[in-house]
N, C-alpha and C. Protein backbone atom coordinates (compact mmCIF):
# COMPACT_ATOMS: atom_id res chain seq x y z
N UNK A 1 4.66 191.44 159.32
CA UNK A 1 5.33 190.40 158.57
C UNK A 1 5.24 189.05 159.29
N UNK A 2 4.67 188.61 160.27
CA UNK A 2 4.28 187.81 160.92
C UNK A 2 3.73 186.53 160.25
N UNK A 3 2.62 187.23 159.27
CA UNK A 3 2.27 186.29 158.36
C UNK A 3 2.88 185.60 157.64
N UNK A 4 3.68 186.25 157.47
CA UNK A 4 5.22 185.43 156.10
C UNK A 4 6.25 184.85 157.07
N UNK A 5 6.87 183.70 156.37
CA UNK A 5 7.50 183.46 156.96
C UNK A 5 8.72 183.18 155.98
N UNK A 6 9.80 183.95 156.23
CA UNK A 6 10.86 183.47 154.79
C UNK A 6 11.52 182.75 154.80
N UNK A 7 11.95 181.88 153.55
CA UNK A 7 12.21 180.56 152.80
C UNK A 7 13.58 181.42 152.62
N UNK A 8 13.81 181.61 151.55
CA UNK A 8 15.23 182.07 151.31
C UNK A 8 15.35 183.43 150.42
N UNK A 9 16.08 184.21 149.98
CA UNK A 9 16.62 185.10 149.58
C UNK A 9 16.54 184.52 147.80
N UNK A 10 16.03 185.60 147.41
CA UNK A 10 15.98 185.37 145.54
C UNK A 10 16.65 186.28 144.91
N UNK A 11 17.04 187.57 145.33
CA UNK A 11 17.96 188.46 144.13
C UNK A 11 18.22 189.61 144.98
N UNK A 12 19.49 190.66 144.92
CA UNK A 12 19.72 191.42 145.90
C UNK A 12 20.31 192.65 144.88
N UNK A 13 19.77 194.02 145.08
CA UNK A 13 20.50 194.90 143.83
C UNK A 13 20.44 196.52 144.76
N UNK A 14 20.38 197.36 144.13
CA UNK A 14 19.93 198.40 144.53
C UNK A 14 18.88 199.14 145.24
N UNK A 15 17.90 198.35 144.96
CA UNK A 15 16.61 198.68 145.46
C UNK A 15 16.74 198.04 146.72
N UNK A 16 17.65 196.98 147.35
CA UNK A 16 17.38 196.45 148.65
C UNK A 16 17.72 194.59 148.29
N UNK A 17 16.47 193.99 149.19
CA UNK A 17 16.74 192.75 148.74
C UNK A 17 15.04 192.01 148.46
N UNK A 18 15.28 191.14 147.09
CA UNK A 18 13.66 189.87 147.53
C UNK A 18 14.23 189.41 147.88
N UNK A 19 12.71 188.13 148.38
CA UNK A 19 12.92 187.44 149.52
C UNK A 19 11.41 186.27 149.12
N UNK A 20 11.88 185.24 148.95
CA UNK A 20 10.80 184.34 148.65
C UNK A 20 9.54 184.06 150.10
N UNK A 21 9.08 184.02 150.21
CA UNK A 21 8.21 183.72 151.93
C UNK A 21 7.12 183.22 151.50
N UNK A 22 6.75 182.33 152.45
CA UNK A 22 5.28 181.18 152.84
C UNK A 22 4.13 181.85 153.48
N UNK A 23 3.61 182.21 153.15
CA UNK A 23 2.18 182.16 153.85
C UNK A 23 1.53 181.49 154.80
N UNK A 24 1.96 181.98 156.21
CA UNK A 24 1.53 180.75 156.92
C UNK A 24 0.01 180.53 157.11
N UNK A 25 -1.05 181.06 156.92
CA UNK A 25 -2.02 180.76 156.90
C UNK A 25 -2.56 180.43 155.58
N UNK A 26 -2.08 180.55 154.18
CA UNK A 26 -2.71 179.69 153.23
C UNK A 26 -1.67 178.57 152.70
N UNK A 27 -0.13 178.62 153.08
CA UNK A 27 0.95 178.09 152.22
C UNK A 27 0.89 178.35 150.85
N UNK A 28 0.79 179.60 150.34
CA UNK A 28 1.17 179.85 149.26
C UNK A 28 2.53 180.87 149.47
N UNK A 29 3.49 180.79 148.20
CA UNK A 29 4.28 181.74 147.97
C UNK A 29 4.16 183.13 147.66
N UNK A 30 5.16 183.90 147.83
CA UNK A 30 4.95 185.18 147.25
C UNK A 30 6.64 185.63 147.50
N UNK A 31 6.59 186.65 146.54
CA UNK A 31 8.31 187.44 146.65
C UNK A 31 8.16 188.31 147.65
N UNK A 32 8.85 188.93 148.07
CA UNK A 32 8.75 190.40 149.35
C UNK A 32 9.91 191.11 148.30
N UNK A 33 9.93 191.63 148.54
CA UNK A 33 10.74 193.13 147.78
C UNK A 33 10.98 194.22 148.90
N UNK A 34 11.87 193.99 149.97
CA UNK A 34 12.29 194.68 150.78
C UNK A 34 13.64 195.99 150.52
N UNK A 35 12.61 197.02 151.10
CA UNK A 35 13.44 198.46 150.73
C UNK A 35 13.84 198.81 152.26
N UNK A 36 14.65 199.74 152.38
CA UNK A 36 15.05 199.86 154.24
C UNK A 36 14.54 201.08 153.77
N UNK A 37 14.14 201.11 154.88
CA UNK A 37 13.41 202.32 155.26
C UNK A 37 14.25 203.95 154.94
N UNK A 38 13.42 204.86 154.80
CA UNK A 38 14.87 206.18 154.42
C UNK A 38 14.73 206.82 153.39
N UNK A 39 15.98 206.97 152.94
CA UNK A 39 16.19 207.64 151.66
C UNK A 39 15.88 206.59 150.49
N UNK A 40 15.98 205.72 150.62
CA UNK A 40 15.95 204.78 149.39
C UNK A 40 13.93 205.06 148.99
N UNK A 41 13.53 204.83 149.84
CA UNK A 41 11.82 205.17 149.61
C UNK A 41 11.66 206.80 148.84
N UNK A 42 12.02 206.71 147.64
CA UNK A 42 11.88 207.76 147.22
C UNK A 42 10.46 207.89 146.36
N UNK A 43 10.49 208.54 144.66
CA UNK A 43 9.27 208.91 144.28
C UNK A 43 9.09 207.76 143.49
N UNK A 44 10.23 207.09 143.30
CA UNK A 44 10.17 205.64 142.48
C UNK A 44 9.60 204.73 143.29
N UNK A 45 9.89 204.05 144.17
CA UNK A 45 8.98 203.42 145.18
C UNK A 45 7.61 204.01 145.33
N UNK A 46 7.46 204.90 145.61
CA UNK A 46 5.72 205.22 145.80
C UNK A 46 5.02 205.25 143.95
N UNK A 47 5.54 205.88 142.93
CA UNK A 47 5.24 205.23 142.08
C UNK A 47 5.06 203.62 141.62
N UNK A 48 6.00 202.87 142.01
CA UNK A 48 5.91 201.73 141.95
C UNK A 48 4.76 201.18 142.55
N UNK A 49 4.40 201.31 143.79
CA UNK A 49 3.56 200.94 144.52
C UNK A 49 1.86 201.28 143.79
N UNK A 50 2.07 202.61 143.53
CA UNK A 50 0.72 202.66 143.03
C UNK A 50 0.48 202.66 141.79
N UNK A 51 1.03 202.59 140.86
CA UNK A 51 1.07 201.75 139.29
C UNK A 51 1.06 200.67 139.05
N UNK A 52 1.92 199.61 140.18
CA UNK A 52 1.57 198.41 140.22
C UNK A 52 0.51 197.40 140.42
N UNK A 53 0.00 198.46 141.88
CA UNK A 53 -1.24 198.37 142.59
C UNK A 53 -2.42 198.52 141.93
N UNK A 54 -2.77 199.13 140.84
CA UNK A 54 -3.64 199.37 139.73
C UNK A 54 -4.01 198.43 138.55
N UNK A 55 -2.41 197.45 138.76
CA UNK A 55 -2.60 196.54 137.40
C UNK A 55 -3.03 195.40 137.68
N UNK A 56 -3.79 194.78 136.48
CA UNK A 56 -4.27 193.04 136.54
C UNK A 56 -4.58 192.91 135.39
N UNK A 57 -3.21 191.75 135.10
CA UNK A 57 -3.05 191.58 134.00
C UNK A 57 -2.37 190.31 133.82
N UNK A 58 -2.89 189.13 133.24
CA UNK A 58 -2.33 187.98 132.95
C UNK A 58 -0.51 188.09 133.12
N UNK A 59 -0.43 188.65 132.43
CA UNK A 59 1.60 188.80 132.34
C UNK A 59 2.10 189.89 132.97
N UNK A 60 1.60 190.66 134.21
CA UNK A 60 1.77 191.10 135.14
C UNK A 60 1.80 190.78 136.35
N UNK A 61 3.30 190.78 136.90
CA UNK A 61 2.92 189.77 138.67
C UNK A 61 2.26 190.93 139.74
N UNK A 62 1.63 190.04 139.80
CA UNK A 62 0.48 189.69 140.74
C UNK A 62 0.53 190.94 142.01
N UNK A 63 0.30 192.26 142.18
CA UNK A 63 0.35 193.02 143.15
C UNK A 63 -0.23 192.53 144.75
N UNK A 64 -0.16 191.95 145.99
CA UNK A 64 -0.54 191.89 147.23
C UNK A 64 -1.03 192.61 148.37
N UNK A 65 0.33 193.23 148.52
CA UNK A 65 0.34 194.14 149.72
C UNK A 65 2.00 195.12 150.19
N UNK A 66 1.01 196.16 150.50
CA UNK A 66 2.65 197.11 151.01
C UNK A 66 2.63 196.49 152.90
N UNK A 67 3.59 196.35 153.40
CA UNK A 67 3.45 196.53 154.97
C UNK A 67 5.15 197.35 155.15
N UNK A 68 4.82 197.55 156.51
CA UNK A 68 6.10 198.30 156.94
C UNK A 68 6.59 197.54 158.36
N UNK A 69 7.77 197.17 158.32
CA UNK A 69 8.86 196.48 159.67
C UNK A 69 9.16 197.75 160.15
N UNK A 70 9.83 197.57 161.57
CA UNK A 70 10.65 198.90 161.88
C UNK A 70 11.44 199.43 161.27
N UNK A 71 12.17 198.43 159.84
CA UNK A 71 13.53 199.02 159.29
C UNK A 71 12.91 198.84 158.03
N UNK A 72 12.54 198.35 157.78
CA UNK A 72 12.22 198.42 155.84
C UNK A 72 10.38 198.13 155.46
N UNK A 73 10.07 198.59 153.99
CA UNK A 73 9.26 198.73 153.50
C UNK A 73 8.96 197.53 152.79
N UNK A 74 7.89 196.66 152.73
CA UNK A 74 8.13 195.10 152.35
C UNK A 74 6.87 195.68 151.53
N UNK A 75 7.22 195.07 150.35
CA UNK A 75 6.20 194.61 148.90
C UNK A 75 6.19 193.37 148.73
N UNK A 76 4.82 193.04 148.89
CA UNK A 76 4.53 191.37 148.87
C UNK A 76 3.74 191.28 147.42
N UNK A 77 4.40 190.42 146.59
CA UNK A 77 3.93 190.18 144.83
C UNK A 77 3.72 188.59 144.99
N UNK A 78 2.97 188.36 144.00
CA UNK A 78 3.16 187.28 143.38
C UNK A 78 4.73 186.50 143.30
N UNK A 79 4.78 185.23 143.40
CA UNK A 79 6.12 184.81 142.93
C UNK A 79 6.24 183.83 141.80
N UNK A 80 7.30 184.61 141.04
CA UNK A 80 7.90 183.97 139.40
C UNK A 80 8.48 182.22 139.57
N UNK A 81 8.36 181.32 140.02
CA UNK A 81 8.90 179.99 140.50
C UNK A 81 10.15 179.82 139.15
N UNK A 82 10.00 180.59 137.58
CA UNK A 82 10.96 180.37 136.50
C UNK A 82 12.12 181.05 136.74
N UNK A 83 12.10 182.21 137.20
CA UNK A 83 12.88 182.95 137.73
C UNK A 83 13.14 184.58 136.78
N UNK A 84 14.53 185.05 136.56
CA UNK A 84 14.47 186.13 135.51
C UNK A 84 14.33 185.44 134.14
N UNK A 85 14.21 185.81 133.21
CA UNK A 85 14.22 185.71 132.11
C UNK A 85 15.61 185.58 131.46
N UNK A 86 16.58 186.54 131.97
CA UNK A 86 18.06 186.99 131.71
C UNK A 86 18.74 185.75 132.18
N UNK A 87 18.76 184.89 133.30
CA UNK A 87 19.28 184.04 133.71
C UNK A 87 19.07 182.69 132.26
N UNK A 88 17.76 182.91 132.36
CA UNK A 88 17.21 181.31 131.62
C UNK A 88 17.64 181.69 130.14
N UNK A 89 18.34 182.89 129.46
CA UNK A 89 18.74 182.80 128.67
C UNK A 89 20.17 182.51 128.95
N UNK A 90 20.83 182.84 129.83
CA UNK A 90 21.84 182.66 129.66
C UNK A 90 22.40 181.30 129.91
N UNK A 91 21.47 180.55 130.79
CA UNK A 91 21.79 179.15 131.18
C UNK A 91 22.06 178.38 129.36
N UNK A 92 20.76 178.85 128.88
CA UNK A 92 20.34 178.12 127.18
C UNK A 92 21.26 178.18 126.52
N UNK A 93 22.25 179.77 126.68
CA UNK A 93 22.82 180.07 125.24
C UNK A 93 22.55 180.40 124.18
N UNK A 94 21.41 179.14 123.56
CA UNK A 94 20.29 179.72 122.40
C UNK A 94 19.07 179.19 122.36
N UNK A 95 18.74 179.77 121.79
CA UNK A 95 17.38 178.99 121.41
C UNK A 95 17.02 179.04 120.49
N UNK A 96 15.91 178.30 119.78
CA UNK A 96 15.36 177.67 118.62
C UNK A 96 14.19 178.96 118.25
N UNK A 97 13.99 179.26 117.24
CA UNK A 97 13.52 180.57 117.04
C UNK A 97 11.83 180.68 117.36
N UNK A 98 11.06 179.58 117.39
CA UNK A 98 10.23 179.49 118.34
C UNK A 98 10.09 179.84 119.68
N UNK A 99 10.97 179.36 120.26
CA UNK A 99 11.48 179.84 121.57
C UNK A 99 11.82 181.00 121.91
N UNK A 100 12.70 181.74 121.09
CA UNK A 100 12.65 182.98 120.55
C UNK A 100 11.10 183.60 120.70
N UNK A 101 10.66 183.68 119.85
CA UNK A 101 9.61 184.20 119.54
C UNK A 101 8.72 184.40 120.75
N UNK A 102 8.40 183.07 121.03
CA UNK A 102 7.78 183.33 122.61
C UNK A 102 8.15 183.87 123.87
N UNK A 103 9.50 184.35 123.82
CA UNK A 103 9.85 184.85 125.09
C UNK A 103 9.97 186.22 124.52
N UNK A 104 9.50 187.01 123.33
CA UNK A 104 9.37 188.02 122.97
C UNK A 104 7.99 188.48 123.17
N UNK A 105 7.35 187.96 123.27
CA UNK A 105 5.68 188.08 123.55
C UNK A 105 5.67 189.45 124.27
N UNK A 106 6.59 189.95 125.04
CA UNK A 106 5.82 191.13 126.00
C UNK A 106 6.81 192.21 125.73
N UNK A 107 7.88 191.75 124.62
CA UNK A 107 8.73 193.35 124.05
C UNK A 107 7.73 194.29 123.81
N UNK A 108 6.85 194.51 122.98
CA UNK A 108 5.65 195.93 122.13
C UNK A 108 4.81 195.54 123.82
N UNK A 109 4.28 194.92 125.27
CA UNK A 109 3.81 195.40 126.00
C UNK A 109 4.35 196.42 126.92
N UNK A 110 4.43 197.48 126.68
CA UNK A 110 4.65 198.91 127.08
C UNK A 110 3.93 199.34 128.18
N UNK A 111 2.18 199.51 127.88
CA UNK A 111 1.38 200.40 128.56
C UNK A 111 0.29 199.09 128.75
N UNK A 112 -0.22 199.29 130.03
CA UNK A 112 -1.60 198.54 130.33
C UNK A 112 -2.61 199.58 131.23
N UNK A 113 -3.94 199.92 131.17
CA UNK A 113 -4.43 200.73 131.89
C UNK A 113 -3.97 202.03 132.11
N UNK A 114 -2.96 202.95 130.33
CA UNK A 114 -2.28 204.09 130.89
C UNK A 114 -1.21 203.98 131.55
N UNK A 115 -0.53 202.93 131.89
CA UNK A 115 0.93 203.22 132.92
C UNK A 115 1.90 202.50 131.35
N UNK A 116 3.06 203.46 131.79
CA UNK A 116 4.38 203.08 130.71
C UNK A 116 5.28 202.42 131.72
N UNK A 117 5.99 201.16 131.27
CA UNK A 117 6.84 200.57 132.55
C UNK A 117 8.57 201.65 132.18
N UNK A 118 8.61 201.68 130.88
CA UNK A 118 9.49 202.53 130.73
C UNK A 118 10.92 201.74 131.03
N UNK A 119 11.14 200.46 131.72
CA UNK A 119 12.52 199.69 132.15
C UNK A 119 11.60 198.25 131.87
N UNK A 120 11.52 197.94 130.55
CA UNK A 120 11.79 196.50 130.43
C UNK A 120 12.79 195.98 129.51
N UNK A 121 13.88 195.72 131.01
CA UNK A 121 14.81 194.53 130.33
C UNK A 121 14.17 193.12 130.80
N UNK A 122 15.47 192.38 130.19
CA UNK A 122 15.18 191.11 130.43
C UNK A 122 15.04 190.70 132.11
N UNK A 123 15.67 191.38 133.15
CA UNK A 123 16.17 190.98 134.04
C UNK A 123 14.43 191.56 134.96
N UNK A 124 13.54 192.03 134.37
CA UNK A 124 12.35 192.77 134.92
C UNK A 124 11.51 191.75 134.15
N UNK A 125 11.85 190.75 133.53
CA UNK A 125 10.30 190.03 132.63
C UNK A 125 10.99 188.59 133.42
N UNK A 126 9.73 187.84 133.67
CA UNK A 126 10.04 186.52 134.89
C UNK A 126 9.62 185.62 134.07
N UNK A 127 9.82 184.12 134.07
CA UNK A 127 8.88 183.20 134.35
C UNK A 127 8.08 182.61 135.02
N UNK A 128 6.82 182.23 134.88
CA UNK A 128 6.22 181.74 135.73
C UNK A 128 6.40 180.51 136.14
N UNK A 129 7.15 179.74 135.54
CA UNK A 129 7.63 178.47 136.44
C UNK A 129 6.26 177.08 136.20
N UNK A 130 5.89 177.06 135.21
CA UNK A 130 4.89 175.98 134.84
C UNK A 130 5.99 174.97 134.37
N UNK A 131 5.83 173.88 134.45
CA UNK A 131 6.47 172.80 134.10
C UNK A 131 7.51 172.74 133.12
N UNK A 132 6.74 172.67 132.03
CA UNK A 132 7.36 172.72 130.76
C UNK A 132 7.92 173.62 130.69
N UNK A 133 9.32 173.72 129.76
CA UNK A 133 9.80 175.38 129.51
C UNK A 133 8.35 175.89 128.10
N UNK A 134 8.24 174.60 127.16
CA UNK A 134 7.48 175.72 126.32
C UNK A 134 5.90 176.29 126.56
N UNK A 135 5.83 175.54 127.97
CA UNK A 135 4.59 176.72 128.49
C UNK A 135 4.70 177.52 129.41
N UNK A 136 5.57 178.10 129.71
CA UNK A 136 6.17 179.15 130.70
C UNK A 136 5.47 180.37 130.23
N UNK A 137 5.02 180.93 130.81
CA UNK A 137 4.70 182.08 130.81
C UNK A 137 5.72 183.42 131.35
N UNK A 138 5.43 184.54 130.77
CA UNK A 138 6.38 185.98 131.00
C UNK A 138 5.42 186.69 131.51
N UNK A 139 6.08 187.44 132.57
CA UNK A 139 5.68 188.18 133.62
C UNK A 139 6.34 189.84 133.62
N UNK A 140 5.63 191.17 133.68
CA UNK A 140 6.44 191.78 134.00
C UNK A 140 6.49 192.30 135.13
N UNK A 141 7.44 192.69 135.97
CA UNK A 141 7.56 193.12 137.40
C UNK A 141 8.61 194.49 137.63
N UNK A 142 8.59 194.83 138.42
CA UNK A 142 9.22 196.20 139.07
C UNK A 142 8.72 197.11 137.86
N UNK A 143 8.20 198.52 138.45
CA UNK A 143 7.26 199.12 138.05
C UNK A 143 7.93 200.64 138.72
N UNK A 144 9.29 200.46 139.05
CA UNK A 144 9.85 201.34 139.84
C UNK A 144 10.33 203.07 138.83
N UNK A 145 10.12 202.43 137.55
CA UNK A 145 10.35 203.72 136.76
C UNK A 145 8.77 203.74 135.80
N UNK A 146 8.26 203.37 135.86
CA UNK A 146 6.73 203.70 135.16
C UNK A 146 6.41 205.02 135.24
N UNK A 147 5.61 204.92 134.36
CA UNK A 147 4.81 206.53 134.85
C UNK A 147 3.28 206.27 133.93
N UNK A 148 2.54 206.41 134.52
CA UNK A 148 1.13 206.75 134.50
C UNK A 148 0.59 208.43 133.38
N UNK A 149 0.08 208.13 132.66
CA UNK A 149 -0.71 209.37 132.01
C UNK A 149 -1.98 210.02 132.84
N UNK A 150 -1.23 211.04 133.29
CA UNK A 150 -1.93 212.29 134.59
C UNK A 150 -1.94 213.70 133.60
N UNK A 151 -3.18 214.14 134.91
CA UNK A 151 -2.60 215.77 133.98
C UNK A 151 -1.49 216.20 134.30
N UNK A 152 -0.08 215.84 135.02
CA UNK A 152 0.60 216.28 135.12
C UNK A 152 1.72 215.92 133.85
N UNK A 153 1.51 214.83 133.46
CA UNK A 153 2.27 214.37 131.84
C UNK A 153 1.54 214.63 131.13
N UNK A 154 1.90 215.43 129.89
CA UNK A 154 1.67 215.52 128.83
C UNK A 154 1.66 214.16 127.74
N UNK A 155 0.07 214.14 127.42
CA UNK A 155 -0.24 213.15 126.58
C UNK A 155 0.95 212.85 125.18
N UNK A 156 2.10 214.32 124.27
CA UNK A 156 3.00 214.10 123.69
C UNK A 156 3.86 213.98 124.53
N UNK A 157 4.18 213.99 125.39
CA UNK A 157 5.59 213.49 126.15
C UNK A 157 5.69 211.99 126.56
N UNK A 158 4.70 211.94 127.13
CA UNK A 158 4.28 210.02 127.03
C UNK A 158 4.49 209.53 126.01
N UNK A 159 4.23 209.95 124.67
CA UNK A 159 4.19 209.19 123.28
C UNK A 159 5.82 209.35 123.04
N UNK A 160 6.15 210.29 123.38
CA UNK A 160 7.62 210.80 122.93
C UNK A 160 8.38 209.18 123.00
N UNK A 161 8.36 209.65 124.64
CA UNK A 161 8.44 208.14 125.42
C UNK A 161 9.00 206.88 124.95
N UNK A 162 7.14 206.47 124.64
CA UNK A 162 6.91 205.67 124.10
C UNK A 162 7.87 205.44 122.68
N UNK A 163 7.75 206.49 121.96
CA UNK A 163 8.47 205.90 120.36
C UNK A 163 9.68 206.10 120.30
N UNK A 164 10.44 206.50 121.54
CA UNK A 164 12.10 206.30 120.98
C UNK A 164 12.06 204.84 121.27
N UNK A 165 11.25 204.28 122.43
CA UNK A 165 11.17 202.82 123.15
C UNK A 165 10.99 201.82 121.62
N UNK A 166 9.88 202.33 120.81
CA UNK A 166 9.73 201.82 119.65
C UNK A 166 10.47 201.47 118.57
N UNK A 167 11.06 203.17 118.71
CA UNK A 167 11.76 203.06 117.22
C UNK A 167 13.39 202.34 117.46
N UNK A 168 13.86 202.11 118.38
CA UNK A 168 15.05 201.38 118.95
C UNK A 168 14.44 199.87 118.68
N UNK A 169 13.44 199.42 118.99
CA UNK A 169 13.15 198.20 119.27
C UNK A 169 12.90 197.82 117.54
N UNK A 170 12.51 198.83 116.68
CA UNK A 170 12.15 198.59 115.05
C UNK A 170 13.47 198.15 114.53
N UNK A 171 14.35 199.17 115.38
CA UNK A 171 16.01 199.28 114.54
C UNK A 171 16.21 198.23 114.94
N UNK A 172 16.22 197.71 115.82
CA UNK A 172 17.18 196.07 116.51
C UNK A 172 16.23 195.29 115.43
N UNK A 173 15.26 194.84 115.50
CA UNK A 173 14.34 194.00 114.35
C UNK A 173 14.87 193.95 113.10
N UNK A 174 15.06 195.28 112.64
CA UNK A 174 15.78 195.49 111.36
C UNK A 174 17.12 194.55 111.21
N UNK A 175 18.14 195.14 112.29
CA UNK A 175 19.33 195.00 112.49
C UNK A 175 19.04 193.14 112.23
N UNK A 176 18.64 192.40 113.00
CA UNK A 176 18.62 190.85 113.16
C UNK A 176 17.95 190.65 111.79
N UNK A 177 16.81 190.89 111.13
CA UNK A 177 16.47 190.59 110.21
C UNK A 177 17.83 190.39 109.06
N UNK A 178 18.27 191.36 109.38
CA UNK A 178 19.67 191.51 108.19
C UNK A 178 20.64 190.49 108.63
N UNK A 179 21.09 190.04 109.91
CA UNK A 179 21.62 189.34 110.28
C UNK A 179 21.28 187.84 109.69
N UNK A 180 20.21 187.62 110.30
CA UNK A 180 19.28 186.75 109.30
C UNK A 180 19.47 186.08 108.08
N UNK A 181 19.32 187.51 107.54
CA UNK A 181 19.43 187.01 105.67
C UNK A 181 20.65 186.74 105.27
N UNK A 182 22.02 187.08 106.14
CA UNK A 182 23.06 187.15 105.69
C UNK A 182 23.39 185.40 106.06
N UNK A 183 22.55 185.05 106.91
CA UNK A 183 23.17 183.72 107.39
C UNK A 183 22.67 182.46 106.23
């Protein structure tokens, strides 16, 4: 971790803590995603690591590098400069249904390359922090409950999956549409 050098602290939960850090040999940013070492490194972390590690994808942050400190397990990503998604709605309150619309862009992205993220809330989709809010881009990150189509999953159990994820997300559509019309 030598290479990084950290700036400040960005969000702290269960999994441990990020951690924004500099690059001292290029000055670019990146998040760290520090786990302590232990029990917490379970099958979700090593999934994470290598489902993540697999993806490249415009609205996927940016995978780096795993390293290990004496006490914790550091994941070095890309960094979101917009921040969560959950925050910047809540700062807004509302938004204009354009706005709307575009920060929906990555609800139906589920699967890329075979992996299901399986946990996208709002608080897992980022901004990328471009100037403008209406060119911000959405990001998805933590990859800690994904799962990958192996022979060990069944190709209908993945779909299973997949369509309660769907058919919840049809019903809410429904649900607002009606909301909608009533207004």
């Amino acid at each position: 971790m030598e290479r990084y050098g950290i700036l400040k602290e960005i969000r702290s939960g269960n999994f441990g803590v990020a951690k924004l850090v500099k690059d001292k040999w290029t000055g670019e940013l990146y998040a760290v995603k520090y786990i302590e070492r232990g029990k917490k490194i379970d099958e979700h972390v090593q999934r994470e690591i290598m489902n993540h590690r697999s993806l490249n994808h415009p609205n996927i942050i940016r995978f780096k590098e795993v390293l290990l400190t004496p006490t914790h397990l550091a994941i070095v990503m890309e960094y979101a400069a917009g921040g969560e998604l959950f925050e910047r709605i809540c700062k807004a309150g509302r938004f204009s249904e354009d706005e709307a619309l575009k920060f929906e862009q990555l609800n139906n992205f589920h699967k890329c390359k075979q992996i299901c993220h399986r946990d996208l809330k709002l608080e897992n989709r980022l901004l990328d922090g471009s100037s403008a809010l209406s060119e911000q881009g959405l990001k998805i990150c933590d990859f800690g409950y994904s799962k990958g189509m192996s022979e060990d999953v069944s190709i209908s159990k993945f779909f299973d999956e997949v369509m309660v994820v769907e058919l919840a997300q049809q019903a809410a559509d429904i649900h607002q549409q009606m909301i909608w019309r009533q207004l």
